[in-house]
Protein backbone atom coordinates (compact mmCIF):
# COMPACT_ATOMS: atom_id res chain seq x y z
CA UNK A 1 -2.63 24.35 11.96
CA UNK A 2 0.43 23.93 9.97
CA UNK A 3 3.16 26.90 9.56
CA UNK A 4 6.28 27.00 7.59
CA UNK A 5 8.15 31.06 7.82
CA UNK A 6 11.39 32.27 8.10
CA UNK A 7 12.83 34.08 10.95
CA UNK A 8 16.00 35.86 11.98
CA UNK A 9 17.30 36.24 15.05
CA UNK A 10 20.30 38.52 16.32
CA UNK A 11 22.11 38.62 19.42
CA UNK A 12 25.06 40.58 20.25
CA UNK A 13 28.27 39.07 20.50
CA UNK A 14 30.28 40.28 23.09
CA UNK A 15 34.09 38.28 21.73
CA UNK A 16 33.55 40.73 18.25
CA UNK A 17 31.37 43.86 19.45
CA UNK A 18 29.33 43.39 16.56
CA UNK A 19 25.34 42.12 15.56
CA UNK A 20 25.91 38.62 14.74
CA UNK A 21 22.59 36.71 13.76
CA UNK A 22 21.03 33.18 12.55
CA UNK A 23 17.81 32.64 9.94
CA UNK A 24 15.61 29.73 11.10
CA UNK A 25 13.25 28.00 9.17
CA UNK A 26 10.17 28.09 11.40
CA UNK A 27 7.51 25.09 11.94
CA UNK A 28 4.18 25.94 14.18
CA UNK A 29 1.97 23.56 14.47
CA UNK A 30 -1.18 22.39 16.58
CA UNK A 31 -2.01 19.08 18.67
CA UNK A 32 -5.27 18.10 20.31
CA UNK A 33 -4.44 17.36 23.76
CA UNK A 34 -4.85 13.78 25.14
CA UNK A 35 -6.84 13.18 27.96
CA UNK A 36 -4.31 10.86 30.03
CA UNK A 37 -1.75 14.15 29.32
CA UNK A 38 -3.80 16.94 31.34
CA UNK A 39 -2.46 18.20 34.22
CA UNK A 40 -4.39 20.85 36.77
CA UNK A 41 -2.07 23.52 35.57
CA UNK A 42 -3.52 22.71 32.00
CA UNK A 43 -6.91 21.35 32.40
CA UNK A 44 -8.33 23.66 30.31
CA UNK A 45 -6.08 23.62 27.26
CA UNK A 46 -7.43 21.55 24.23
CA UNK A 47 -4.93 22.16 22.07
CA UNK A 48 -1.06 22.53 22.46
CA UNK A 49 1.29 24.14 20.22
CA UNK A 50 4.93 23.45 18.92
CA UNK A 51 7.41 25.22 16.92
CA UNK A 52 10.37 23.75 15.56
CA UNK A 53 12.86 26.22 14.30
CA UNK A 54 15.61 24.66 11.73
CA UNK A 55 18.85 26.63 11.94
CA UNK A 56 19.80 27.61 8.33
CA UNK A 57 22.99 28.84 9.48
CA UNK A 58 25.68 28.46 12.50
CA UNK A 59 22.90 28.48 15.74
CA UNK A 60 23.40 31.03 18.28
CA UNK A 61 25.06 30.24 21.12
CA UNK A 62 24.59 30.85 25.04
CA UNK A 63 28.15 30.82 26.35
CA UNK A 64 29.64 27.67 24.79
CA UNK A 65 26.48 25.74 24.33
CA UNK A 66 23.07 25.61 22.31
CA UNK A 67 19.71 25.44 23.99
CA UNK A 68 17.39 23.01 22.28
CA UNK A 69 14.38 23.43 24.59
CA UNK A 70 12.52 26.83 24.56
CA UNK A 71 9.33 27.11 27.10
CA UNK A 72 9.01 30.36 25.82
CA UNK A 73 12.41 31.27 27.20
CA UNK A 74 15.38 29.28 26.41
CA UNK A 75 16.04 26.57 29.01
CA UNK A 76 19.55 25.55 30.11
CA UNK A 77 18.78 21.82 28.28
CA UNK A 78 21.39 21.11 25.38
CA UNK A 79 19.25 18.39 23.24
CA UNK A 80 22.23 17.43 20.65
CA UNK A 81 19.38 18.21 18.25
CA UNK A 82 20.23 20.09 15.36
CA UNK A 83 17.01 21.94 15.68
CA UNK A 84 14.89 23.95 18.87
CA UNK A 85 11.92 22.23 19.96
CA UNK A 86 9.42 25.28 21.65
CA UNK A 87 6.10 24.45 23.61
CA UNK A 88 4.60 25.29 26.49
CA UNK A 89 6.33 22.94 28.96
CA UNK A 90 6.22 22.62 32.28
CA UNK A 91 9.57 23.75 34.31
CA UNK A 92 11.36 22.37 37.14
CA UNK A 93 11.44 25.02 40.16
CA UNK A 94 14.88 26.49 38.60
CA UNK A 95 13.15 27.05 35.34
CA UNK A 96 16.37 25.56 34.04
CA UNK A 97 14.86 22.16 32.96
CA UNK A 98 11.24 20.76 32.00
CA UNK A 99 9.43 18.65 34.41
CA UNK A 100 10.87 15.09 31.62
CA UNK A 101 8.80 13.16 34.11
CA UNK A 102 5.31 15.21 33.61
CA UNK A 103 2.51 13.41 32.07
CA UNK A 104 2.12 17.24 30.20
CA UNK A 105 5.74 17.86 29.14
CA UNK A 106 5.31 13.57 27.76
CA UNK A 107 2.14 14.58 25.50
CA UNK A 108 4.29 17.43 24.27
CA UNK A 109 7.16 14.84 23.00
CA UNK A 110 5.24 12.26 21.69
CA UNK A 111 4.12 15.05 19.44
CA UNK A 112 7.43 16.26 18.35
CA UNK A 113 8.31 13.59 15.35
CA UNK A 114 5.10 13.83 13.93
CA UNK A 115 5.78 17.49 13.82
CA UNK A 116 9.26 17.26 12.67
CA UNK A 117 8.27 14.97 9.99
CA UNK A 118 5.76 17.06 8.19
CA UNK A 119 8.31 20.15 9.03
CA UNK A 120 10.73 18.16 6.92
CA UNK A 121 8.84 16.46 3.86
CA UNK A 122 7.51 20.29 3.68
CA UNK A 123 10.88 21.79 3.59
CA UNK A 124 11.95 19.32 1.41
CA UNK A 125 9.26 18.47 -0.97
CA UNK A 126 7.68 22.08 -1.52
CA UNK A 127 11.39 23.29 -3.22
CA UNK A 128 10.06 22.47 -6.77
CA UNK A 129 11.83 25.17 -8.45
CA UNK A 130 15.26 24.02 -5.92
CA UNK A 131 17.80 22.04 -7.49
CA UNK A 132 18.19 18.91 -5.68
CA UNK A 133 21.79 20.14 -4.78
CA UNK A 134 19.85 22.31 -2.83
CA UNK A 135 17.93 20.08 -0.83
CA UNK A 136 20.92 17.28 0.09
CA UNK A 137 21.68 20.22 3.13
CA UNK A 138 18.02 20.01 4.96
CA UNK A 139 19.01 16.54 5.70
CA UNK A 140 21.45 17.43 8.53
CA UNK A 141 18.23 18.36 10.54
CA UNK A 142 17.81 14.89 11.41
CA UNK A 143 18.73 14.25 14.76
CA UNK A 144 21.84 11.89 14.08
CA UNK A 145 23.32 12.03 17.84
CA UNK A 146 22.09 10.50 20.64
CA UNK A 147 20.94 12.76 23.35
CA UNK A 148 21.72 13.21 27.02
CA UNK A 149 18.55 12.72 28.12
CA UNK A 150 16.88 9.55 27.66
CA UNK A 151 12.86 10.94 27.18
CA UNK A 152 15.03 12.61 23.99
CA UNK A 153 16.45 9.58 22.65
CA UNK A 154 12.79 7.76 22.93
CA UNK A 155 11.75 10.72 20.32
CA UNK A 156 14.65 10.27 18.21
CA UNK A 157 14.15 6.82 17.55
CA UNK A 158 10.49 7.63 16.46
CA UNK A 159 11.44 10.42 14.11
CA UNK A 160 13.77 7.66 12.57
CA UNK A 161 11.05 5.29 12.51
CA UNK A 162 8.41 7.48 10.64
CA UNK A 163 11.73 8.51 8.45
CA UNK A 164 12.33 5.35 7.09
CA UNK A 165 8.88 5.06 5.97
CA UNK A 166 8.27 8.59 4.21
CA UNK A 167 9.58 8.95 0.37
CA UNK A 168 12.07 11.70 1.56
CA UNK A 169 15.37 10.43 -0.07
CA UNK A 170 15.85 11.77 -3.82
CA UNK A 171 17.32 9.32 -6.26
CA UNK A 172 19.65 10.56 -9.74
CA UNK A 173 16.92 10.54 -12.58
CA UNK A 174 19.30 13.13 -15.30
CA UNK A 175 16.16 14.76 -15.61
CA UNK A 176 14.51 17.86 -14.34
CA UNK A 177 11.68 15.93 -12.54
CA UNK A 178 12.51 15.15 -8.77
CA UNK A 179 11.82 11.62 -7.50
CA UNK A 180 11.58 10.46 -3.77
CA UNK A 181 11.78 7.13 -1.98
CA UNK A 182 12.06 5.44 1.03
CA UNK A 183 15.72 4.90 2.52
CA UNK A 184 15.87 1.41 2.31
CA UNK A 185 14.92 1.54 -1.33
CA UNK A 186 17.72 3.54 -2.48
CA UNK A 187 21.27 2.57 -3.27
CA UNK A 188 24.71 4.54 -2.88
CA UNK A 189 27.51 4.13 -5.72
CA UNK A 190 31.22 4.33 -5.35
CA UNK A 191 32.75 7.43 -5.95
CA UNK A 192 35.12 6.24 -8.65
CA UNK A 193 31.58 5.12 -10.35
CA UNK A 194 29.79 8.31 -10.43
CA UNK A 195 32.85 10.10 -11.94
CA UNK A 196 32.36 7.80 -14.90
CA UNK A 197 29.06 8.70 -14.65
CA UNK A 198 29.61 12.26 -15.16
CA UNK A 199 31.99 11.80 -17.81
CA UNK A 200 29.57 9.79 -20.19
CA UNK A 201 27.09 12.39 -19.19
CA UNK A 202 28.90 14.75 -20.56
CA UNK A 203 29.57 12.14 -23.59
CA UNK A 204 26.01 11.83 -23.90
CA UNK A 205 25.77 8.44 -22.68
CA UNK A 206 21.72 7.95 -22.01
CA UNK A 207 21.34 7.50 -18.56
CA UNK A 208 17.83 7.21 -17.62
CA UNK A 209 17.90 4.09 -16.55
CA UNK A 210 20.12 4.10 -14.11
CA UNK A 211 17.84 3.32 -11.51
CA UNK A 212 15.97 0.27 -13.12
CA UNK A 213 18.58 -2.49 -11.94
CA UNK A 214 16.87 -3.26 -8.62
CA UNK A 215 17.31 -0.03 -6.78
CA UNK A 216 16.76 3.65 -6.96
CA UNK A 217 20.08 5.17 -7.32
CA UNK A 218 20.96 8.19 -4.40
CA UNK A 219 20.86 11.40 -6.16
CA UNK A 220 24.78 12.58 -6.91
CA UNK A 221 24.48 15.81 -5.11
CA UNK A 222 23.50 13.52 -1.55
CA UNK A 223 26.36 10.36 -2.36
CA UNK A 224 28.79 12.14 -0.61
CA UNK A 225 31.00 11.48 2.34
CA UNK A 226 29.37 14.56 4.26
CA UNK A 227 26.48 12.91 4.95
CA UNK A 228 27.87 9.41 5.57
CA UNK A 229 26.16 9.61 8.97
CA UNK A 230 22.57 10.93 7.99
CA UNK A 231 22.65 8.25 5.29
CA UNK A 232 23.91 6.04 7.88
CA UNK A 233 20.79 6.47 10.46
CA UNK A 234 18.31 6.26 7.38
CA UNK A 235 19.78 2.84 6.50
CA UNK A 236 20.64 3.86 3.17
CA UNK A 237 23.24 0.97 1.88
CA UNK A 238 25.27 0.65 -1.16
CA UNK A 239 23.78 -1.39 -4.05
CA UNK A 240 25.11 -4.42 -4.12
CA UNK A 241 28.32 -5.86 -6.24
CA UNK A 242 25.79 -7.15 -9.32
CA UNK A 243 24.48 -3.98 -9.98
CA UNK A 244 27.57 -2.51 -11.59
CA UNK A 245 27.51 -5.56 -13.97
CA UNK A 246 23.67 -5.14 -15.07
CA UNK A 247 24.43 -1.22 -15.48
CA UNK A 248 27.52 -1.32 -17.63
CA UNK A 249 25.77 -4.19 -19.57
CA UNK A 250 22.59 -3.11 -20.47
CA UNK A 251 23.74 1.28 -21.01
CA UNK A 252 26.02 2.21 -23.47
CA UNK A 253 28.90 2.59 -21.28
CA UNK A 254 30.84 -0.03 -23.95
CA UNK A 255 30.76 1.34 -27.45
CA UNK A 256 29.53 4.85 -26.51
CA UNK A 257 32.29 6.73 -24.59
CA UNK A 258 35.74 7.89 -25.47
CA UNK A 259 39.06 5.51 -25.19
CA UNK A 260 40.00 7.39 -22.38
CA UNK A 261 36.80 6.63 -20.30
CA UNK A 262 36.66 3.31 -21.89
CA UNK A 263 40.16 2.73 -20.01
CA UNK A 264 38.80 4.22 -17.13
CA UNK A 265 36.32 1.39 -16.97
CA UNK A 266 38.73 -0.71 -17.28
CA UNK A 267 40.77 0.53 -14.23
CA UNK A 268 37.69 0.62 -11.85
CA UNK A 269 36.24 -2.80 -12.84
CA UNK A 270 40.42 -3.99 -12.35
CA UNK A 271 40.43 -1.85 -9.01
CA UNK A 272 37.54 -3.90 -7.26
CA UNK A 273 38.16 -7.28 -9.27
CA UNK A 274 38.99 -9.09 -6.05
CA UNK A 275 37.26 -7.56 -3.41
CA UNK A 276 33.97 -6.79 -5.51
CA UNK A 277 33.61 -8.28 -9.11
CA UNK A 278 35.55 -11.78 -9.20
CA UNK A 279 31.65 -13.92 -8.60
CA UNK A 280 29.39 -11.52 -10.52
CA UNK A 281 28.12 -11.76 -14.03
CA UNK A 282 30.98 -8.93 -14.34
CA UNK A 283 33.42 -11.58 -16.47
CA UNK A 284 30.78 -12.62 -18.87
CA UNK A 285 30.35 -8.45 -20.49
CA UNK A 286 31.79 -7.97 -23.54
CA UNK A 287 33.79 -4.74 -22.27
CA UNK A 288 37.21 -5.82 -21.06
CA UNK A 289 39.84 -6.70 -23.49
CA UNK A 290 39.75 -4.82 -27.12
CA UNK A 291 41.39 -7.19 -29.95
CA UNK A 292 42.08 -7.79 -33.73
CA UNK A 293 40.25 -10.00 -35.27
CA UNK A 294 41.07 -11.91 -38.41
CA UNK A 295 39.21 -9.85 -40.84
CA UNK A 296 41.22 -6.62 -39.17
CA UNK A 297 38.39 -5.34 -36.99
CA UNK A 298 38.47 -4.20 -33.53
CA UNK A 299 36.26 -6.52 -30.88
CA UNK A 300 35.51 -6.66 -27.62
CA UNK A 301 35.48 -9.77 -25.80
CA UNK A 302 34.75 -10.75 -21.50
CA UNK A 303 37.39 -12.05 -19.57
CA UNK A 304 35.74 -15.66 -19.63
CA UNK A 305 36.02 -15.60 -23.43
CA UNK A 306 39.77 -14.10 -23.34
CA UNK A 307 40.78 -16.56 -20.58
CA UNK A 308 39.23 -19.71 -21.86
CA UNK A 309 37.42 -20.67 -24.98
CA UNK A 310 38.12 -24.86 -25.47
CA UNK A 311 40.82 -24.99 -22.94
CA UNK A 312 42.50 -21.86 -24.94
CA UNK A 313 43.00 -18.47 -24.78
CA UNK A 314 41.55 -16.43 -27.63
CA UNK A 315 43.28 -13.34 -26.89
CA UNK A 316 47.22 -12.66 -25.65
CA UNK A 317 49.12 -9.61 -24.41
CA UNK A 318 52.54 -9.05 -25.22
CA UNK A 319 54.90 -7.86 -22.65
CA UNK A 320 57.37 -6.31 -24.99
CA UNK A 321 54.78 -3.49 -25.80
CA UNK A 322 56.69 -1.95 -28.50
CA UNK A 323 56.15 -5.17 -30.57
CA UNK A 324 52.46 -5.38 -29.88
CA UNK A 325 51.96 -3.49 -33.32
CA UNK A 326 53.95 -5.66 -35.34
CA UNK A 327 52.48 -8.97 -33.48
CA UNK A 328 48.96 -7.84 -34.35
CA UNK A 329 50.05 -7.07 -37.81
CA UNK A 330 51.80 -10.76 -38.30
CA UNK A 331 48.56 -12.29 -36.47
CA UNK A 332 46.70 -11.18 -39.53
CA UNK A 333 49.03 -12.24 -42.05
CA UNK A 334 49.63 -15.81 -40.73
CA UNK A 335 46.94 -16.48 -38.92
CA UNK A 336 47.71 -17.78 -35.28
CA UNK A 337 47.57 -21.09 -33.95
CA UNK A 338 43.92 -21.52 -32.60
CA UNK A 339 43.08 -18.46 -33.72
CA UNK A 340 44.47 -16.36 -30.98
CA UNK A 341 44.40 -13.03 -31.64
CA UNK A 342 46.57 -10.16 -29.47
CA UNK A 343 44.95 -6.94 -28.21
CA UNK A 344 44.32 -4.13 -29.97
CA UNK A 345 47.17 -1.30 -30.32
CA UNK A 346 45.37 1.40 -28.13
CA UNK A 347 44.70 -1.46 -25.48
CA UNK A 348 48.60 -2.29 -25.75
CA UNK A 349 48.55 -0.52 -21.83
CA UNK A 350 45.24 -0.59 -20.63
CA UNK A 351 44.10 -1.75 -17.29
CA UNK A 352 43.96 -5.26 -17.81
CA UNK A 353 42.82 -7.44 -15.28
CA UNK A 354 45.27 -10.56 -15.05
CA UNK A 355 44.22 -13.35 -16.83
């Protein structure tokens, strides 16, 4: 039996001397019970059942902590989990505890990732009408933190081992359609990179193919520093240094944005030159430097071909910027020696990477 509701609880809050209460998002679902599980108490049960209840806002709290075990009643265990695991478990004497070394209370664990993995593909994957936005927040049920108790931590690790296997992350497609993959085939960008993303968006820049240069791209609404940890546990990594290069190259992030953006480019490509860019194909696009040719047209040539073309440069920059104009003007009068050209007036203060 699966079961997905919604629930609200209340409790009285004592500090305020009003009703204070939290919605939960509330998974029931049924195991057969194993044969090497059964206990006397339970011999007769062939099928156990376990709710998971996902807090949707701040959880209620018992003094200054958060029960994460309920056998029925709320036990005095504090899991770490962002989420309340409820079964029938076996207590210690104090009721305070479950019995973490009965073979019962054991069956009842092994069961919880496979419960809290359909509990979160369902949450997650039956929003079709949600907004991805919307869905980047059911992520921070993952259990993240370790747990005190050890017979915990042994579940966490499976939930992140089923995890990494389900198509749970959502990648940026700039389409209505929702698209899911595993973690490890999904890549973060820089932030600096997705605000030029937005803007030649906006500049209706196609962008559907972001995500055919090797890796699915995280969706925008997730690549945020807020869930640096979740992304973190999934073993979601950045893409790597090349990828920027094949995406400026093959979209139309050259000749199809503004001069402003265009200069913005500039400064995030001169930004991570050294410490990102300096080995990839990165020198060899045609988007860096913007010069006057001979005939009196604007170009755009790579840093290899401004830096060196036979042992010579094929395009200067003037220091003295307020005689770039006439220097560009004389170029095309007189021709220059080698035919080296100077960069284009609305360059005359761009980000230029040194050459």
């Amino acid at each position: 039996m699966l079961s997905l509701t919604h629930s609200h609880l209340l409790a009285e809050e004592k500090a305020t001397g009003s009703e204070r209460g939290c919605s939960y998002y509330m998974w029931k679902q049924k195991f057969p019970v194993r044969q090497e599980n059964k206990v006397e108490r339970r011999m007769d049960v062939e099928q156990l059942v376990i709710t998971l209840a996902f807090p949707i806002e701040e959880r209620l709290n018992r003094g200054m902590s958060s029960p994460g075990v309920y056998a029925f009643l709320p036990t005095e265990m504090v899991t770490n989990f962002p989420f309340i695991i409820q079964a029938d478990f076996l207590l210690a004497a104090s009721r305070e505890t479950i019995l973490l070394d009965n073979k019962w209370n054991k069956g009842i664990l092994a069961c919880v990732p496979s419960a809290f993995i359909d509990a979160l593909v369902s949450l997650i994957k039956n929003s079709e009408n949600a907004p991805v936005s919307s869905l980047a927040p059911m992520f921070k049920f993952i259990p993240v933190n370790t747990s005190s108790y050890q017979e915990l931590n042994i579940v966490r690790e499976s939930i992140k081992a089923k995890l990494i296997e389900e198509n749970i992350v959502p990648s940026e497609s700039y389409t209505k359609q929702k698209f899911f993959h595993k973690p490890r085939e999904v890549g973060r960008l820089m932030p600096a990179f997705w605000s030029i993303l937005e803007k030649a968006w906006k500049q209706e820049v196609s962008l559907f193919n972001l995500s055919s240069h090797g890796k699915y791209i995280l969706s925008s609404s997730f690549d945020k520093e807020e869930y640096d940890h979740i992304l973190n546990f999934l073993g979601v990594e950045p893409v790597n240094n090349e990828w920027y290069a094949k995406c400026i190259q093959s979209s139309n992030l050259v000749a199809g944005v503004s001069e402003d953006l265009h200069l913005e480019i500039l400064l995030f490509v001169a930004d991570n030159w050294m410490s990102k860019f300096d080995c990839t194909n990165m020198k060899n696009i045609a988007l860096y430097i913007k010069y006057v040719g001979l005939d009196g047209d604007e170009s755009l040539c790579s840093i290899n071909e401004c830096t060196h073309r036979n042992r010579e440069r094929l395009v200067s920059l003037s220091r003295q910027y307020d005689q770039v104009s006439w220097l560009v003007d004389c170029s095309k009068e007189f021709r220059c020696v080698g035919n080296r050209f100077f960069s284009a007036k609305k360059h005359t203060r761009s980000y230029i990477l040194q050459l």
